[in-house]
Protein backbone atom coordinates (compact mmCIF):
# COMPACT_ATOMS: atom_id res chain seq x y z
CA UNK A 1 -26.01 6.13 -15.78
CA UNK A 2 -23.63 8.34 -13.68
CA UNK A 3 -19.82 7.80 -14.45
CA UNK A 4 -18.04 5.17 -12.59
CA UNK A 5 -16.28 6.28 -9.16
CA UNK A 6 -13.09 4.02 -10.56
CA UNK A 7 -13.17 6.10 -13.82
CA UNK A 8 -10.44 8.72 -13.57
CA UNK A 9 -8.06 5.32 -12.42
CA UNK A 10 -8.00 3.80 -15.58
CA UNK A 11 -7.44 -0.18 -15.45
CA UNK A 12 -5.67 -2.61 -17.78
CA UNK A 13 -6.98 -2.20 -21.32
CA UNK A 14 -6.70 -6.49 -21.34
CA UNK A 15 -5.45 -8.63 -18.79
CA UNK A 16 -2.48 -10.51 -19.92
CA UNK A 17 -2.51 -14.16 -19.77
CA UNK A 18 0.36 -15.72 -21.51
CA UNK A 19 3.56 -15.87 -19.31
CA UNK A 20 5.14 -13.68 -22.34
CA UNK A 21 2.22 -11.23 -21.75
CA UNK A 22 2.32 -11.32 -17.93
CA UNK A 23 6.17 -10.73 -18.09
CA UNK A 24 5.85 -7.65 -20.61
CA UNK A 25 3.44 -5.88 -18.37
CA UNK A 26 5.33 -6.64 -15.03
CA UNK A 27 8.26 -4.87 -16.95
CA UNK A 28 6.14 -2.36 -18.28
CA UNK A 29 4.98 -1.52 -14.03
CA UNK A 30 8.49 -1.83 -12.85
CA UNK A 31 9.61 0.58 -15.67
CA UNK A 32 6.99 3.01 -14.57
CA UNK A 33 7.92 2.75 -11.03
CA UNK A 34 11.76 3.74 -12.01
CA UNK A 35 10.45 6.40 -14.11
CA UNK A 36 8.52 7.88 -11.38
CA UNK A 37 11.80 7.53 -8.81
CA UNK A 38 13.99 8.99 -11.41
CA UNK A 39 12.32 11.83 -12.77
CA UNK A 40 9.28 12.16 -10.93
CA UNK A 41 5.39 13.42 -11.89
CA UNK A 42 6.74 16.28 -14.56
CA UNK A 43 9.14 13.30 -16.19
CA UNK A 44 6.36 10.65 -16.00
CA UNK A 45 5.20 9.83 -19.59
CA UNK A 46 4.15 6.59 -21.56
CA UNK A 47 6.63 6.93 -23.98
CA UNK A 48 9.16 7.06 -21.03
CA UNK A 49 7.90 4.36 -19.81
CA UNK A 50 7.82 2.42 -22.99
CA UNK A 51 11.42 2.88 -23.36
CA UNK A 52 12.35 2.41 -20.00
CA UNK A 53 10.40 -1.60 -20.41
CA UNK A 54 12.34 -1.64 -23.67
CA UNK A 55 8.54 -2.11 -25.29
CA UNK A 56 6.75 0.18 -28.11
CA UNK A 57 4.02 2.48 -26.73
CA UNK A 58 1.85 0.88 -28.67
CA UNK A 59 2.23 -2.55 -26.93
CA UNK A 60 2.19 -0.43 -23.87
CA UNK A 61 -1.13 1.14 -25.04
CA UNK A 62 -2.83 -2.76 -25.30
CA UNK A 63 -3.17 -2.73 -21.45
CA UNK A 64 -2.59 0.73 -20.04
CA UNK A 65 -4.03 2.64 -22.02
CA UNK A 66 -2.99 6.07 -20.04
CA UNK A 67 -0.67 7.32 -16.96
CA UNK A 68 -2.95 6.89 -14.54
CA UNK A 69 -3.55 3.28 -15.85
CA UNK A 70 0.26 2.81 -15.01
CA UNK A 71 -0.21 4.34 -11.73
CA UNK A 72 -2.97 2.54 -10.59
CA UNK A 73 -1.01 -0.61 -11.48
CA UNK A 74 1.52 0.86 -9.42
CA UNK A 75 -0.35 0.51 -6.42
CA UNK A 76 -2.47 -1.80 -6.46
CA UNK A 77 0.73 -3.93 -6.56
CA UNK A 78 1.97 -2.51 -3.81
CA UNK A 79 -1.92 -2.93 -1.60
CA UNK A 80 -1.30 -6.67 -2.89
CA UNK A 81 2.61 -7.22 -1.68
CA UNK A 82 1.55 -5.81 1.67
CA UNK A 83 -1.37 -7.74 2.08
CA UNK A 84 0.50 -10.51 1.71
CA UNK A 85 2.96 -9.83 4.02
CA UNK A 86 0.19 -8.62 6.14
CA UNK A 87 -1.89 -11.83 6.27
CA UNK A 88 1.25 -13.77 7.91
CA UNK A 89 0.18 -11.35 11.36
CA UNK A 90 -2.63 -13.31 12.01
CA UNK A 91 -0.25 -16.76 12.52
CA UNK A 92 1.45 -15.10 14.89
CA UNK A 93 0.75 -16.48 18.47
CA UNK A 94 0.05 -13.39 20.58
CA UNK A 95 -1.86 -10.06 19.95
CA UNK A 96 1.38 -8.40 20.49
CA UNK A 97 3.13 -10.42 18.15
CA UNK A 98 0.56 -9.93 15.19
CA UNK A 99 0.86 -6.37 16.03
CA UNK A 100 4.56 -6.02 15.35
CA UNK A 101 3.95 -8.39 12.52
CA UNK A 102 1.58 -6.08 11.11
CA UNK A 103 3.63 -3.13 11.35
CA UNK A 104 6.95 -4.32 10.02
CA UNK A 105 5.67 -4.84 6.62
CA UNK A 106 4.28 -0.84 6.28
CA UNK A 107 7.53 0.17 7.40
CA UNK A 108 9.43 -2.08 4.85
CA UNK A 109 7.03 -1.30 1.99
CA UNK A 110 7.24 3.05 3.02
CA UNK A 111 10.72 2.25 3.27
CA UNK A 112 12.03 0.30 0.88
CA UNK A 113 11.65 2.78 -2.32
CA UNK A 114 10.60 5.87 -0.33
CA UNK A 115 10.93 8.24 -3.29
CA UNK A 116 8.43 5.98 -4.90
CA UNK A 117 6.38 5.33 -1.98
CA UNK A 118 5.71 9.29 -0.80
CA UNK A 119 4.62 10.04 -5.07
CA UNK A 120 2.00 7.16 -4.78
CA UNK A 121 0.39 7.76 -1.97
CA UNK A 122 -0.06 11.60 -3.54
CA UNK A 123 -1.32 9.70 -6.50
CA UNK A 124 -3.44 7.28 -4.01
CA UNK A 125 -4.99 10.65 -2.54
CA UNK A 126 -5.36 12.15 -6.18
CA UNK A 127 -7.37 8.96 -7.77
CA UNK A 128 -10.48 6.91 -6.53
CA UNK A 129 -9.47 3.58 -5.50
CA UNK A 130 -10.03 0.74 -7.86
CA UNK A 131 -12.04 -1.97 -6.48
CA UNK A 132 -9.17 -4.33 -6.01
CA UNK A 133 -7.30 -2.00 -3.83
CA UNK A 134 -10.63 -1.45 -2.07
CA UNK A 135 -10.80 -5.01 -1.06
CA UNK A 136 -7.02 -5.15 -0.32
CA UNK A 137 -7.14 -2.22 2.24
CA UNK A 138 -10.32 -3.70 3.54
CA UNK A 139 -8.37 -6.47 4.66
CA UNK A 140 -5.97 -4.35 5.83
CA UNK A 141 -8.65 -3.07 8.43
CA UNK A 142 -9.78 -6.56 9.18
CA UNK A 143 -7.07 -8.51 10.50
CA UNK A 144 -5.65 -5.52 12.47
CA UNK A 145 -9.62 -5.37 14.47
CA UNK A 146 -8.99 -9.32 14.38
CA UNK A 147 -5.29 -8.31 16.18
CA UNK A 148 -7.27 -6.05 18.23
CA UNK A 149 -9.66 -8.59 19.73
CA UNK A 150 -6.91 -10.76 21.18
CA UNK A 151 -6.79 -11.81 24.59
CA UNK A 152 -3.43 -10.22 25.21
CA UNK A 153 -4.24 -7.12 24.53
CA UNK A 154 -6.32 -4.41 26.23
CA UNK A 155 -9.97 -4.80 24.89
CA UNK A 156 -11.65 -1.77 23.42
CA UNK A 157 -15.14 -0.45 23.78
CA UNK A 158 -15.43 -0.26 19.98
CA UNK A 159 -12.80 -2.31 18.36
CA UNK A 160 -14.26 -1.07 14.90
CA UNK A 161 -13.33 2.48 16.11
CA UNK A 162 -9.92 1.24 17.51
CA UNK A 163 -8.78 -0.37 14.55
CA UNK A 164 -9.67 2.40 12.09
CA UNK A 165 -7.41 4.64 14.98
CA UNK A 166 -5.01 2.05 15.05
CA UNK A 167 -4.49 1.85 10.53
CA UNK A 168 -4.59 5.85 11.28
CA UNK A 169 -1.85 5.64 13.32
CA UNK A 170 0.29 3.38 11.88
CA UNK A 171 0.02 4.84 8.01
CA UNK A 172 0.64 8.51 9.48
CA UNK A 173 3.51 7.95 11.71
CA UNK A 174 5.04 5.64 8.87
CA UNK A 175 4.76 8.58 6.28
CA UNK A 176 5.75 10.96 8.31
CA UNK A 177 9.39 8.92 8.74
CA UNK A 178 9.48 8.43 5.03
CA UNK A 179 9.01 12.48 4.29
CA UNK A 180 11.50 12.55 6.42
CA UNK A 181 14.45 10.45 5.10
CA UNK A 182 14.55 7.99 7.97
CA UNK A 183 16.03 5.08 7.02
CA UNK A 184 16.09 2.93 10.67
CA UNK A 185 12.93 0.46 10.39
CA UNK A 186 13.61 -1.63 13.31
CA UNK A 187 13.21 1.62 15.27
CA UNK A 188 10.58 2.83 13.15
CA UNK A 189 9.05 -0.40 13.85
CA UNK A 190 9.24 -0.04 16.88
CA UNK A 191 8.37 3.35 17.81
CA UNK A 192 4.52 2.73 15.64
CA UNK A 193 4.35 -0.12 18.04
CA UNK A 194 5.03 1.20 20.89
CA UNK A 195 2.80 4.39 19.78
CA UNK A 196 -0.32 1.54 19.41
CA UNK A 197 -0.05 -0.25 22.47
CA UNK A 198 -0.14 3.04 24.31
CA UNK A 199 -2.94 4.09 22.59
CA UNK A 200 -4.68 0.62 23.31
CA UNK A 201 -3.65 1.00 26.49
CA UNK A 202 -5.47 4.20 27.67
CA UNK A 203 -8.71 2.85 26.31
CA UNK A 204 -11.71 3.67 28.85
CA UNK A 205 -12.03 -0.10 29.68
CA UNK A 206 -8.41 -0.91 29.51
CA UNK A 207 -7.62 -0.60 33.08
């Protein structure tokens, strides 16, 4: 059989299940996700990370057993926070509300720990995506073409198109501000918005 797409991410060696386990490993990801802020890719190592989650490698080792198990943990729990977040857009009211409410999120989530945020999506670029991040930014894609097919927006000739445009968009502005030190996400916020509606807006069949 050929090798896996998923096997240069490594996953959990188990999957914790006691609330003692579940607690070790979320200290074991947070620790990583200092490590990485602090010292970067060249200080990034499992027995800094051990030490960091005040945990022996070796109990690190039962679930992760390399780096790029930690940073695949890493974000996939960041895909999963957003998501969340990101499923709240579609009980918004409007098309241009569920916009904005799909947008803030991205902005907090590049902003929040942007040190943190630039390394993994090098590290997102650098390793296949594991199938639960998959299906996260699937979703991703999904309720923004939902967003897009509201009345109260302009309608697209291919909303499938627009809303792949739209993610485009959104991630590369977003990035962009975060290489860049910005630090303003209302404006942010508001300039990706304002970027998508005018896209949307110039659509052949907009009007």
């Amino acid at each position: 059989m050929p090798d896996s797409p998923y096997k240069s991410r490594s996953t959990p060696r188990k999957a914790p299940r006691q609330a003692r386990s579940l607690a070790t490993v979320s200290a074991i990801v947070e620790a990583a996700a200092r490590i990485l802020e602090e010292r970067g890719h060249e200080g990034f190592s499992t027995n800094a990370v051990a030490e960091s989650a005040g945990v022996s490698v070796g109990s690190l080792y039962q679930y992760f057993p390399r780096k790029d198990a930690l940073i695949g943990a890493l974000i996939q729990r960041q895909a999963v926070s957003l998501i969340g977040d990101a499923e709240k857009a579609a009980e918004q009211p409007t098309g241009q509300a569920a916009l904005s409410a799909l947008i803030a999120p991205c902005v907090h989530h590049q902003l929040e720990r942007p040190a943190l945020a630039r390394l993994l999506d090098y590290e997102e670029a650098r390793l296949p995506l594991d199938p639960e991040t998959e299906r996260v930014k699937q979703r991703f894609f999904e309720l923004t073409r939902a967003t897009l097919l509201r009345p109260d927006l302009p309608p697209q000739p291919d909303t499938d198109l627009a809303a792949h445009d739209v993610v485009a968009i959104v991630k590369g502005m977003i990035d962009a501000a975060g290489e860049h030190g910005e630090e303003d996400r209302q404006g942010l916020t508001e300039r990706v918005r304002r970027a998508v509606i005018g896209y949307l807006a110039t659509a052949p069949d907009a009007g």
